[in-house]
Protein backbone atom coordinates (compact mmCIF):
# COMPACT_ATOMS: atom_id res chain seq x y z
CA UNK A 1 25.57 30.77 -2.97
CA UNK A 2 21.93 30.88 -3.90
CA UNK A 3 19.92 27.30 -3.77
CA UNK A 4 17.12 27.52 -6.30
CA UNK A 5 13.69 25.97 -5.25
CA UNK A 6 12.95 22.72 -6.70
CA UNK A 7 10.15 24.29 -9.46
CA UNK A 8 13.26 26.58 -10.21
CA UNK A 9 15.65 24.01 -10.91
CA UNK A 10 13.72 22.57 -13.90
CA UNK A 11 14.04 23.76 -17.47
CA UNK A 12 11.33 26.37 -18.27
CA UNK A 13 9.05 23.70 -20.16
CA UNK A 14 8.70 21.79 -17.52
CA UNK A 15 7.69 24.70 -15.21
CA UNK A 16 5.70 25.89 -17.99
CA UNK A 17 4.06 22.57 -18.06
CA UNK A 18 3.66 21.96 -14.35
CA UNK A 19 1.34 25.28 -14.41
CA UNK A 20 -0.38 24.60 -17.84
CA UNK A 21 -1.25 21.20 -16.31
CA UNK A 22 -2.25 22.37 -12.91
CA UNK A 23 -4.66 25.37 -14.27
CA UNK A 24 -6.28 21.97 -16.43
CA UNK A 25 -6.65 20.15 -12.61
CA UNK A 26 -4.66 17.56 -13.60
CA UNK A 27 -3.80 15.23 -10.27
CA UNK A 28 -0.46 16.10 -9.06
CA UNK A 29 0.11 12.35 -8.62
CA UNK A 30 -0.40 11.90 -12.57
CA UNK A 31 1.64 14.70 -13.12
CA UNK A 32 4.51 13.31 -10.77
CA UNK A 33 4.27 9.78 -12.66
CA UNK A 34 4.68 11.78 -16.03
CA UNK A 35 7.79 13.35 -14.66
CA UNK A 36 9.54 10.64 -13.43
CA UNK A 37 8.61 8.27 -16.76
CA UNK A 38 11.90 6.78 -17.91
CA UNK A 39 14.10 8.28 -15.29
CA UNK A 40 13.23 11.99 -16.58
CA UNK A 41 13.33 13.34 -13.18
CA UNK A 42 13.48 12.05 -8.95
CA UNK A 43 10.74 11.35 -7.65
CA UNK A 44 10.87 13.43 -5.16
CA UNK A 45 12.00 16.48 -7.07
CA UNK A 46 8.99 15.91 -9.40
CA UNK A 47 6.33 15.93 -6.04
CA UNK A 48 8.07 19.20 -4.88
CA UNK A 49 8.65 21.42 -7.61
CA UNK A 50 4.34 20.33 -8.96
CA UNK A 51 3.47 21.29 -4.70
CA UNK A 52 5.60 24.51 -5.22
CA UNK A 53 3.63 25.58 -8.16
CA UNK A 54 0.57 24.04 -6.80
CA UNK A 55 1.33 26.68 -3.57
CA UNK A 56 2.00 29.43 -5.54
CA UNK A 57 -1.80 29.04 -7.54
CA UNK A 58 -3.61 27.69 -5.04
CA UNK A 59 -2.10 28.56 -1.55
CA UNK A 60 -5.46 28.13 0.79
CA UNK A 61 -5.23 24.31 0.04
CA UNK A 62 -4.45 21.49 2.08
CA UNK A 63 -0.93 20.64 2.28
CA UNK A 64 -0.21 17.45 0.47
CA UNK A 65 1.06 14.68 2.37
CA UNK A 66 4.56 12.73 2.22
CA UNK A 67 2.73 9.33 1.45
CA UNK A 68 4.40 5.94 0.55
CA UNK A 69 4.67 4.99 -3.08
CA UNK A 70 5.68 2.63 -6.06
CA UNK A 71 8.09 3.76 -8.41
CA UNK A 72 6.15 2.70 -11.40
CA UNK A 73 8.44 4.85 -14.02
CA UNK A 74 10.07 1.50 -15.30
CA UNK A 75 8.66 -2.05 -15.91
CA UNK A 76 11.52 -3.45 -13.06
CA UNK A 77 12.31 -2.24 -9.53
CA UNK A 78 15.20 -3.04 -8.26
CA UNK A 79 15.69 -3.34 -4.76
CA UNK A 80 19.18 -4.20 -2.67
CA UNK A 81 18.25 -7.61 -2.81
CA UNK A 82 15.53 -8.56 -5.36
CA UNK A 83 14.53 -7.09 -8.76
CA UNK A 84 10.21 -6.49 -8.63
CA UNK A 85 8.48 -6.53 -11.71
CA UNK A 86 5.67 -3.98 -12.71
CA UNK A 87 2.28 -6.01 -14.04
CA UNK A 88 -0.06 -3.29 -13.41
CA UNK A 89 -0.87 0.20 -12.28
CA UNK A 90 -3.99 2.18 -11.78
CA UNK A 91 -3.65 6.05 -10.91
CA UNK A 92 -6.92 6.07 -8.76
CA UNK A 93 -7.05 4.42 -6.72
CA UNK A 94 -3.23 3.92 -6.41
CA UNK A 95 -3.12 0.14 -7.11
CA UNK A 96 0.27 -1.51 -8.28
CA UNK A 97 0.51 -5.20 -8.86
CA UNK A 98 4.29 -6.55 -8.60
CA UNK A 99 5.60 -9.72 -9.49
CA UNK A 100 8.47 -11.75 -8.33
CA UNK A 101 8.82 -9.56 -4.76
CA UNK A 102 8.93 -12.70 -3.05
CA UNK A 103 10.69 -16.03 -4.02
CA UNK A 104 8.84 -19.70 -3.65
CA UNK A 105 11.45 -20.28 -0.84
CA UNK A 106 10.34 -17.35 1.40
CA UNK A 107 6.32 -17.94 0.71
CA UNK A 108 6.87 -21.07 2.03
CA UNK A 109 9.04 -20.21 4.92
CA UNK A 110 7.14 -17.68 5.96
CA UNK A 111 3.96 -20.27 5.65
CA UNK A 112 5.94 -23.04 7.81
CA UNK A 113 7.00 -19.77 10.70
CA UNK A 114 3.43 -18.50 10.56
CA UNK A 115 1.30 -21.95 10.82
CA UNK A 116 1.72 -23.01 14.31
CA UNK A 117 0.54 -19.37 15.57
CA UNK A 118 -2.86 -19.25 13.46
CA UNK A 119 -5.91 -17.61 15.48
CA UNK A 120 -9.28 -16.33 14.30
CA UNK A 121 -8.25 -13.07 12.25
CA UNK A 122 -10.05 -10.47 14.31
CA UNK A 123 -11.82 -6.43 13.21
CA UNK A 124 -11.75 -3.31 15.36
CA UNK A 125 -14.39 -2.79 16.77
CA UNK A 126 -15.95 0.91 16.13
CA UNK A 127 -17.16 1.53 19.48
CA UNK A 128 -13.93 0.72 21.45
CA UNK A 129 -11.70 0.06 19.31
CA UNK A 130 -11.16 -3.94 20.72
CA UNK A 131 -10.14 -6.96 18.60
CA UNK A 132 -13.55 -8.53 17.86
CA UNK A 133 -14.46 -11.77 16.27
CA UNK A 134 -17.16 -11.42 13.09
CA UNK A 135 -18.71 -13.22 10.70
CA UNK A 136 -17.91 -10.83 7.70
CA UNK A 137 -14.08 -11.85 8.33
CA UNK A 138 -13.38 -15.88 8.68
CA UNK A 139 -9.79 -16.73 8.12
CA UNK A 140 -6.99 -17.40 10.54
CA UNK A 141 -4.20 -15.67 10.89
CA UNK A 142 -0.77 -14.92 12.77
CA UNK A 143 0.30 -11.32 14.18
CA UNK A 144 4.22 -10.75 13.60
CA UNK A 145 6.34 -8.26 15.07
CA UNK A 146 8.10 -6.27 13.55
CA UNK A 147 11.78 -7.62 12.63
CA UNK A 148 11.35 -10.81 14.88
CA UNK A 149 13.49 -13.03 12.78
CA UNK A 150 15.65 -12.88 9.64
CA UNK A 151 13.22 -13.78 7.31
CA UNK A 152 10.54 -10.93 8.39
CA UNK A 153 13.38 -8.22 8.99
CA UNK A 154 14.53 -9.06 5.16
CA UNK A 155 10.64 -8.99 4.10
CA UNK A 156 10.45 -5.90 5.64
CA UNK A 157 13.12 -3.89 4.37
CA UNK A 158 12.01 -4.69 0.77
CA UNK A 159 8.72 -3.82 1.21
CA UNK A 160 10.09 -0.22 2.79
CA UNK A 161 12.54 -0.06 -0.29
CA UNK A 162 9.29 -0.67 -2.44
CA UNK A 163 7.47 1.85 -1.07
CA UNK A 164 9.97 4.36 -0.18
CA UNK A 165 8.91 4.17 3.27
CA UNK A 166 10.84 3.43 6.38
CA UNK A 167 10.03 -0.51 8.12
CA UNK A 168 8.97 1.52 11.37
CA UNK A 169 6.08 3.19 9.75
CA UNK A 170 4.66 0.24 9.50
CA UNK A 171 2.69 -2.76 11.51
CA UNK A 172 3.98 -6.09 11.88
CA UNK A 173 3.10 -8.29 9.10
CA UNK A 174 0.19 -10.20 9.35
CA UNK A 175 0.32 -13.94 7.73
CA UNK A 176 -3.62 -15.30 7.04
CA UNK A 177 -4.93 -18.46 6.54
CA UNK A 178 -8.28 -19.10 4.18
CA UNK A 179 -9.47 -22.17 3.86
CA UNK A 180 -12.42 -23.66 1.41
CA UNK A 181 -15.10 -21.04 1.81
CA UNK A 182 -13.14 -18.62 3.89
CA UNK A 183 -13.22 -14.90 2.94
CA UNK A 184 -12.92 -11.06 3.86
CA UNK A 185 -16.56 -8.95 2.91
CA UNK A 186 -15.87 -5.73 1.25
CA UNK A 187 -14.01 -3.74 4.03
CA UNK A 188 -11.39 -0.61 4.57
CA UNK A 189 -8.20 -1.05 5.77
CA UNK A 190 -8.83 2.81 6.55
CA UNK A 191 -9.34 4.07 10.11
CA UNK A 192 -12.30 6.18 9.87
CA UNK A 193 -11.58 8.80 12.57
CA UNK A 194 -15.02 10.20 13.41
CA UNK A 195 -15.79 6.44 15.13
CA UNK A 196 -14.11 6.18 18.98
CA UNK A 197 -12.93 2.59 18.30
CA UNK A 198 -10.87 3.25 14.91
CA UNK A 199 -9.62 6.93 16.09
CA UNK A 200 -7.74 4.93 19.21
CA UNK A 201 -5.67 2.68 17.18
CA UNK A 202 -4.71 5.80 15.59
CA UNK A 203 -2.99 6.83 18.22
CA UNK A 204 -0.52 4.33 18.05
CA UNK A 205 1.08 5.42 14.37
CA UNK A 206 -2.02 7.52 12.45
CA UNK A 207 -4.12 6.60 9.84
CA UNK A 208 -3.09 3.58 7.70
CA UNK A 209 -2.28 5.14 4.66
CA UNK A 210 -1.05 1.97 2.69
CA UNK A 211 -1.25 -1.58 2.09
CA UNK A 212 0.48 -4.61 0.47
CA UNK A 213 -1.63 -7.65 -0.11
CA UNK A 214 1.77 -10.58 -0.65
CA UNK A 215 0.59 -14.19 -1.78
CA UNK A 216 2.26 -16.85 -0.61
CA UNK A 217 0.67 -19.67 -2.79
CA UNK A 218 -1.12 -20.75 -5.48
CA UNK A 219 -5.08 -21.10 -5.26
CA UNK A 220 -6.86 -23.10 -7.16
CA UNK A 221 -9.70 -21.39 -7.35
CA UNK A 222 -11.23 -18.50 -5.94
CA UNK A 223 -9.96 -16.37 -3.64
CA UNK A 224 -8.70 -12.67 -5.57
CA UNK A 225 -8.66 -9.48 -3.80
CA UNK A 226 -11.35 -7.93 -5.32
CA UNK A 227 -11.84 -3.99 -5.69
CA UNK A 228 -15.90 -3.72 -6.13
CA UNK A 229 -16.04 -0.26 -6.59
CA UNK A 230 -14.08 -0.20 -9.75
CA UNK A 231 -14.48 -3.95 -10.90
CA UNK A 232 -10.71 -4.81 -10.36
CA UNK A 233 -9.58 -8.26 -9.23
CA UNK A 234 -6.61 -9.68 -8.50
CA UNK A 235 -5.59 -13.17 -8.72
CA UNK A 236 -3.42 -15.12 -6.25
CA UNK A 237 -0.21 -15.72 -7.55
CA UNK A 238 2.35 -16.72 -5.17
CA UNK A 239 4.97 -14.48 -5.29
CA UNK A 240 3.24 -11.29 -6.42
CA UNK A 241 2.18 -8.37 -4.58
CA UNK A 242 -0.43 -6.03 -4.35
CA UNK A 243 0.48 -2.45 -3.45
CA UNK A 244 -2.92 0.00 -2.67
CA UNK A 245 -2.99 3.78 -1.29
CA UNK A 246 -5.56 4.31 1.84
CA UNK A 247 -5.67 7.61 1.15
CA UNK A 248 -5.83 10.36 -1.28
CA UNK A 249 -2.93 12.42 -1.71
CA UNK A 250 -4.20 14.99 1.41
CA UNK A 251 -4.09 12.01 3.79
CA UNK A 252 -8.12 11.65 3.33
CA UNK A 253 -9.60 8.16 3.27
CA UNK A 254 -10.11 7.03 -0.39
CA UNK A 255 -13.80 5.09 -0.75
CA UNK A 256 -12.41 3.64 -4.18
CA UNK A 257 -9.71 1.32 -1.94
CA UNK A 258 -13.01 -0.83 -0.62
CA UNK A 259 -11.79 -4.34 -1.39
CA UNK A 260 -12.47 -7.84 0.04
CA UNK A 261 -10.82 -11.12 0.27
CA UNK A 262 -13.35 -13.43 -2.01
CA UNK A 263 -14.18 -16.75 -1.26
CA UNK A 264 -11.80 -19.72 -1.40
CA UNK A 265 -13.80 -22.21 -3.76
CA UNK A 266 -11.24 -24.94 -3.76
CA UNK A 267 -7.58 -25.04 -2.13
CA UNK A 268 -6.00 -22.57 0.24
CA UNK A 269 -4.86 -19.21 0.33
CA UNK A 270 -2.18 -17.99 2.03
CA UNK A 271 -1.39 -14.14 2.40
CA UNK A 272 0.80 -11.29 4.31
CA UNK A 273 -0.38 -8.27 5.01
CA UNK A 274 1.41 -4.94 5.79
CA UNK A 275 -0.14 -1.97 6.94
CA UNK A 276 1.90 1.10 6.72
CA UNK A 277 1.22 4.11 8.97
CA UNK A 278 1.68 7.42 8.59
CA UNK A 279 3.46 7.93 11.44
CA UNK A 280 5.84 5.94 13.55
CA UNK A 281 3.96 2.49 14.68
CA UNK A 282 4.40 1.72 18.03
């Protein structure tokens, strides 16, 4: 019995189109969200087949990369235990805003498990790769580990069902504090792996290729995730999610994913933040 390659197994319009759109460098993510519009085709047999083709024409490129990613085909995601809604999407940078992925009873629970454990949030440091204390970075925050209770095991296997990618590629989730006046300066989550510091945290999962931004209350005012390189922000809203790529589709650092945490004029913010790896975290 022969098994035909996943290019092979599509009708020949949609092989024809793969290759029409390829030779017009078209992004193989656009083409794989054009695919999979409406159900059309998996995910996964969309990626394949367009890297086949993209082999075949150009085979002295880089290898793309299995990387996480939002199903953004429908307005609604439903996972085993919650249905996500779809606000917004931008192709590049790979930003998705959800709705609804948490409910007001878990923000606050997750608020009420966190609070007691709140230290000064930390950076790496670039020379040797320490936790370091810096003015650029002012909130507080509590490091969880992965799967320590109910509540963050459920969180957790959402978030992997959201992004296709398994709970162990992935840190522990992070809950921060920011107070009036607290805030984040333009940063990467990104390691960048020509410094000493970043390249050591590497080696305990790779590069961070991914990473949801959940709110887990209302602000009331101040305080979006801002994208400064292509004028995005995003408001709190508790409940909601935002979903961003690290990295292009070749597992290179993306300089369009520099985003900050902007100032809390009046209330408080409360967020958790996973970092997914590309690798096994450990």
């Amino acid at each position: 019995m022969t098994t035909l390659s996943a290019l092979a197994s599509l009708p020949q319009e949609w092989q024809l189109w793969i290759n029409q759109n390829l030779a017009r460098a078209c992004t193989p993510g656009s083409m794989a969200e054009v695919m999979t519009r409406d159900g059309r085709f998996d995910q996964h047999l969309a990626r394949a087949a367009i890297e086949e083709a993209r082999r075949a024409r150009f085979p002295n490129l880089p290898r793309l990369q299995s990387l996480p990613e939002v199903d953004t085909s429908a307005n609604t995601i439903v996972t085993p235990d919650r249905t996500v809604q779809v606000l917004l999407t931008l192709k590049s940078p790979r930003i998705v805003l959800l709705g609804n992925v948490l409910s007001d009873e878990e923000c606050d629970a997750l608020v009420a498990y966190s609070e007691q454990r709140m230290l000064r949030s930390p950076v790496v440091s670039d020379a040797e790769g320490k936790n370091e204390i810096n003015a650029y970075r002012t909130s507080r925050g509590a490091m969880l580990q992965r799967g320590e209770s109910e509540l963050v095991e459920r969180i957790e296997a959402r978030l992997a069902a959201l992004t296709r990618w398994p709970a162990e590629r992935g840190e522990g989730l992070q809950v921060l504090r920011y107070e009036s006046g607290n805030e984040y300066r333009p940063h990467f989550d990104w390691f960048n792996p020509d410094l000493p510091g970043p390249r050591k945290h590497m080696e305990r999962g790779g590069q961070r290729v991914a990473t949801i931004v959940m709110y887990l209350s209302e602000v009331e005012q101040g305080g979006a995730t801002s994208f400064p390189n292509i004028g995005l922000q995003v408001q709190p809203k508790k409940g909601s999610a935002v979903f961003f790529a690290n990295t292009d589709v070749y597992g290179n650092p993306d300089q369009q994913t520099l985003h900050a945490g902007e100032p809390v004029v009046a209330g408080r913010k409360m967020i958790a933040t996973k970092w997914l790896r590309a690798q096994t975290y450990i």
